[in-house]
PDB file of N, CA and C in Angstrom:
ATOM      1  N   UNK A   1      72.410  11.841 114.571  1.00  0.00           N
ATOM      2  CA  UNK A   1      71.113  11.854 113.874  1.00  0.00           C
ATOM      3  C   UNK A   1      69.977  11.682 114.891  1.00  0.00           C
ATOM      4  N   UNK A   2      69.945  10.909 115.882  1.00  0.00           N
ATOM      5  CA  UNK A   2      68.839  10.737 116.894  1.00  0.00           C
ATOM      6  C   UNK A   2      68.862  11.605 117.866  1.00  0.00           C
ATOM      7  N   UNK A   3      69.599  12.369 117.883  1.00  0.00           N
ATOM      8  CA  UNK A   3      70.082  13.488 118.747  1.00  0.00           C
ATOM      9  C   UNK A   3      69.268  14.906 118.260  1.00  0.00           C
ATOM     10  N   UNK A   4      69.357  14.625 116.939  1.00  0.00           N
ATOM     11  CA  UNK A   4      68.508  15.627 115.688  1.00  0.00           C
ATOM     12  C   UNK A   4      67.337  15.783 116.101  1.00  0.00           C
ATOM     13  N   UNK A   5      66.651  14.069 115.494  1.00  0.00           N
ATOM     14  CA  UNK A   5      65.423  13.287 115.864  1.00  0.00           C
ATOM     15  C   UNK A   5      64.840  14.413 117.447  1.00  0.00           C
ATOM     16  N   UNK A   6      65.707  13.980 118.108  1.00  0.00           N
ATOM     17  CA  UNK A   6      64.414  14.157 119.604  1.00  0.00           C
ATOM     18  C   UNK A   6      64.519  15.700 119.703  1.00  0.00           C
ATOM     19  N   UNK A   7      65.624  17.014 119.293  1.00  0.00           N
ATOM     20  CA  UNK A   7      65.454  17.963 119.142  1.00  0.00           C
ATOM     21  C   UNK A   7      64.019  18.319 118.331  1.00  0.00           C
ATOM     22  N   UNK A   8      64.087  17.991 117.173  1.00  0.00           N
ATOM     23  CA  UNK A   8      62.780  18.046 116.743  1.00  0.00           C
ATOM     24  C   UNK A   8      61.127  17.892 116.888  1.00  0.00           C
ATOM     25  N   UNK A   9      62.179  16.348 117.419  1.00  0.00           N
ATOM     26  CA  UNK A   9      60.281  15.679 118.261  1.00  0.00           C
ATOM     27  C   UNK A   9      59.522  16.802 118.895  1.00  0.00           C
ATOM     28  N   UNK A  10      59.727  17.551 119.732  1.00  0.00           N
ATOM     29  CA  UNK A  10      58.443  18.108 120.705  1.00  0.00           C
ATOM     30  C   UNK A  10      58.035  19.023 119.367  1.00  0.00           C
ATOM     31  N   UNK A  11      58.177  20.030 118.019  1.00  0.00           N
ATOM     32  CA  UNK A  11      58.186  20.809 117.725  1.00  0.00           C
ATOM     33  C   UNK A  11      56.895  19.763 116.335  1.00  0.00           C
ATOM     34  N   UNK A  12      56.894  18.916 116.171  1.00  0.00           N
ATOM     35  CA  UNK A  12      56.057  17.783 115.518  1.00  0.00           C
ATOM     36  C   UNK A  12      54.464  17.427 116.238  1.00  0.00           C
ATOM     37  N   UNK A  13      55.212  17.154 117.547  1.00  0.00           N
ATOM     38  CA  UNK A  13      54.572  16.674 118.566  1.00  0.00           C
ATOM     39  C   UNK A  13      53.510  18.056 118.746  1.00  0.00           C
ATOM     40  N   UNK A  14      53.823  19.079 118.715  1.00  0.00           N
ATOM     41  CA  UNK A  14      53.201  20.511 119.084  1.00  0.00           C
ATOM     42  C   UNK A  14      52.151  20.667 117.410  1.00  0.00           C
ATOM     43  N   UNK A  15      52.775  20.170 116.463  1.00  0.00           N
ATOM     44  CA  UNK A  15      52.228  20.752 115.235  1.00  0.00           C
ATOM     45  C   UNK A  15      50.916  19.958 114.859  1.00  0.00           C
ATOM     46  N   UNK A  16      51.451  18.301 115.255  1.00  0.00           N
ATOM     47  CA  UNK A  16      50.423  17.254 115.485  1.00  0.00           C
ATOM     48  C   UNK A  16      49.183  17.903 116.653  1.00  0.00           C
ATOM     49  N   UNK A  17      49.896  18.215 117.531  1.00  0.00           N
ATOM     50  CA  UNK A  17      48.392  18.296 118.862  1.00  0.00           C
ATOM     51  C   UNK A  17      47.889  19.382 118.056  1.00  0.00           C
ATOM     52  N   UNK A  18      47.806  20.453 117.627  1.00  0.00           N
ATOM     53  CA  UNK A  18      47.106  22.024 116.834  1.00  0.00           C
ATOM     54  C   UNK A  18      46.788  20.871 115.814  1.00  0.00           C
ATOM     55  N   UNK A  19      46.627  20.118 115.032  1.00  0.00           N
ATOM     56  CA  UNK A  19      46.145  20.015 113.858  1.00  0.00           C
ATOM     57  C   UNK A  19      45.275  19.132 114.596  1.00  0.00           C
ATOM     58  N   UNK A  20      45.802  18.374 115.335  1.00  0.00           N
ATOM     59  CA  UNK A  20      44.355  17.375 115.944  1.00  0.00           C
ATOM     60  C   UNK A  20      43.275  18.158 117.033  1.00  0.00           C
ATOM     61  N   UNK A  21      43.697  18.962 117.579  1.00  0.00           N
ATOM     62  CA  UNK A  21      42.654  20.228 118.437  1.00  0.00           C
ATOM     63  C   UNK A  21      41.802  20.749 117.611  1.00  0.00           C
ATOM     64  N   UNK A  22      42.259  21.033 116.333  1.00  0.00           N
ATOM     65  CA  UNK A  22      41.794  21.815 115.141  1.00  0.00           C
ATOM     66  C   UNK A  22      40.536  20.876 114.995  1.00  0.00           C
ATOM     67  N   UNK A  23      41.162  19.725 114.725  1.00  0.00           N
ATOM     68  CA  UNK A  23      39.895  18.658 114.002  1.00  0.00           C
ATOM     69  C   UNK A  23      38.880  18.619 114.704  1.00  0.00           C
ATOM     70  N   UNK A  24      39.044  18.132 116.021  1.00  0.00           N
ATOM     71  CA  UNK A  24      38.184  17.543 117.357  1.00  0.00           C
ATOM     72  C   UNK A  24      37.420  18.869 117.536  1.00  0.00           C
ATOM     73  N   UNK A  25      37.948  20.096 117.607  1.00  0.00           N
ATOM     74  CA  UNK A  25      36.799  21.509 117.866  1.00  0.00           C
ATOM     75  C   UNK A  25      36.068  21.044 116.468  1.00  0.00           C
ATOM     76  N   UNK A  26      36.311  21.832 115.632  1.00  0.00           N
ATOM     77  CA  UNK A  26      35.753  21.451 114.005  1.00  0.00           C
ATOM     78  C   UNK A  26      34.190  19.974 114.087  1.00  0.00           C
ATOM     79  N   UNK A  27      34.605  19.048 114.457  1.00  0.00           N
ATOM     80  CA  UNK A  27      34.030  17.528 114.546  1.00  0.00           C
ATOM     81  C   UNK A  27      32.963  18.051 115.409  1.00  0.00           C
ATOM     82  N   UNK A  28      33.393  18.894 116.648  1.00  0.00           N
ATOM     83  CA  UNK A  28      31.928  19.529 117.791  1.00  0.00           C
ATOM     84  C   UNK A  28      31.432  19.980 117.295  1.00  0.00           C
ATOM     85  N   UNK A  29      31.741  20.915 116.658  1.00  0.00           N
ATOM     86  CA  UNK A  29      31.193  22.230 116.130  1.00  0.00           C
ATOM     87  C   UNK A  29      29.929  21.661 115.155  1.00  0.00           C
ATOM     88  N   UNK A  30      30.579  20.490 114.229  1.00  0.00           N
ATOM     89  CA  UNK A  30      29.630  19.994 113.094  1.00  0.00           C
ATOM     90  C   UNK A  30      28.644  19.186 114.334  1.00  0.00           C
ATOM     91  N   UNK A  31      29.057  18.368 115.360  1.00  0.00           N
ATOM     92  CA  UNK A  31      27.563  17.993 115.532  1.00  0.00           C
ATOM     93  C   UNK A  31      26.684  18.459 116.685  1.00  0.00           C
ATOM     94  N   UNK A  32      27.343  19.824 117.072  1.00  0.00           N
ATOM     95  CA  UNK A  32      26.483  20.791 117.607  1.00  0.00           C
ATOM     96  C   UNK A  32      25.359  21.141 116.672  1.00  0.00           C
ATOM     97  N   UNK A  33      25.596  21.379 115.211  1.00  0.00           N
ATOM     98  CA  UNK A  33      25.751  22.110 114.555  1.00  0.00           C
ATOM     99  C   UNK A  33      23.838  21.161 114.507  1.00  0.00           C
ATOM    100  N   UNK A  34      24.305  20.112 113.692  1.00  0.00           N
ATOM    101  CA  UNK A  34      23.580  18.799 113.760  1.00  0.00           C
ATOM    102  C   UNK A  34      22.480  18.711 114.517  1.00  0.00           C
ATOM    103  N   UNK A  35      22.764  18.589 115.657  1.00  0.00           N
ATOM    104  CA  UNK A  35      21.956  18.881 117.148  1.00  0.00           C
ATOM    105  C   UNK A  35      20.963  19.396 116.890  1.00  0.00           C
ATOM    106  N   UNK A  36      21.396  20.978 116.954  1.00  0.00           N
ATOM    107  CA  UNK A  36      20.542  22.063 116.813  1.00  0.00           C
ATOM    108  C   UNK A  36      19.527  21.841 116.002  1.00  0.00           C
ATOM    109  N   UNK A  37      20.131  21.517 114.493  1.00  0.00           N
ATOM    110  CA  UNK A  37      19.016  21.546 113.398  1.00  0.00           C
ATOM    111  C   UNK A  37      18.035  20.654 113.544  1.00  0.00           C
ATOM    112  N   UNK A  38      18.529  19.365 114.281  1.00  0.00           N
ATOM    113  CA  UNK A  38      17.202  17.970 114.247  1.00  0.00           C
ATOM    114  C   UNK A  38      16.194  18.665 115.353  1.00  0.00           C
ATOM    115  N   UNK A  39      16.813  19.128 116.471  1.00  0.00           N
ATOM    116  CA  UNK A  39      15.856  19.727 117.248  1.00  0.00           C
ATOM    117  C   UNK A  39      14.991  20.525 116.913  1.00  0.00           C
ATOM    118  N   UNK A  40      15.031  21.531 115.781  1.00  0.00           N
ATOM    119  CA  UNK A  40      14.307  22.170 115.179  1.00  0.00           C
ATOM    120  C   UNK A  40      13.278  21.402 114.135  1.00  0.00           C
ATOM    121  N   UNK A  41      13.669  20.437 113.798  1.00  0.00           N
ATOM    122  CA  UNK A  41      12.995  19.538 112.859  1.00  0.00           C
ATOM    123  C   UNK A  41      12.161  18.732 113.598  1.00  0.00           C
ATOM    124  N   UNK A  42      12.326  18.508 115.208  1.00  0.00           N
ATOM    125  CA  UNK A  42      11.482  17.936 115.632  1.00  0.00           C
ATOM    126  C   UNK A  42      10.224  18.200 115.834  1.00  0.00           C
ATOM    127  N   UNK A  43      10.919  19.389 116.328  1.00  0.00           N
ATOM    128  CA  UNK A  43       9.696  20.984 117.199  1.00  0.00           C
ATOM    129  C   UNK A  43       8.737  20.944 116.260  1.00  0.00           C
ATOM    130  N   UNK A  44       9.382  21.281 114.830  1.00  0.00           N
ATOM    131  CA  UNK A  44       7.892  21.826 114.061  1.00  0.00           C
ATOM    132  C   UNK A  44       7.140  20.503 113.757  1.00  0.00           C
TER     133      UNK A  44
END
């Protein structure tokens, strides 16, 4: 069974890092996003 376990592990481990890459781009993106707009709100 733990033999199973660590076959598996890296293939978790791979599905975990893409879903957390996913988030962390996503999370920039929103406060790029953010950024941009206050800067514009300042300007005018």
């Amino acid at each position: 069974m733990i033999e199973e376990m660590m076959k598996v592990f890296p293939f978790i481990l791979e599905e975990l890092g893409m879903i957390a890459l996913m988030e962390v781009v996503f999370l920039l993106l929103r406060v790029k996003g953010r950024g941009a707009s206050t800067k514009k709100r300042s300007e005018t």
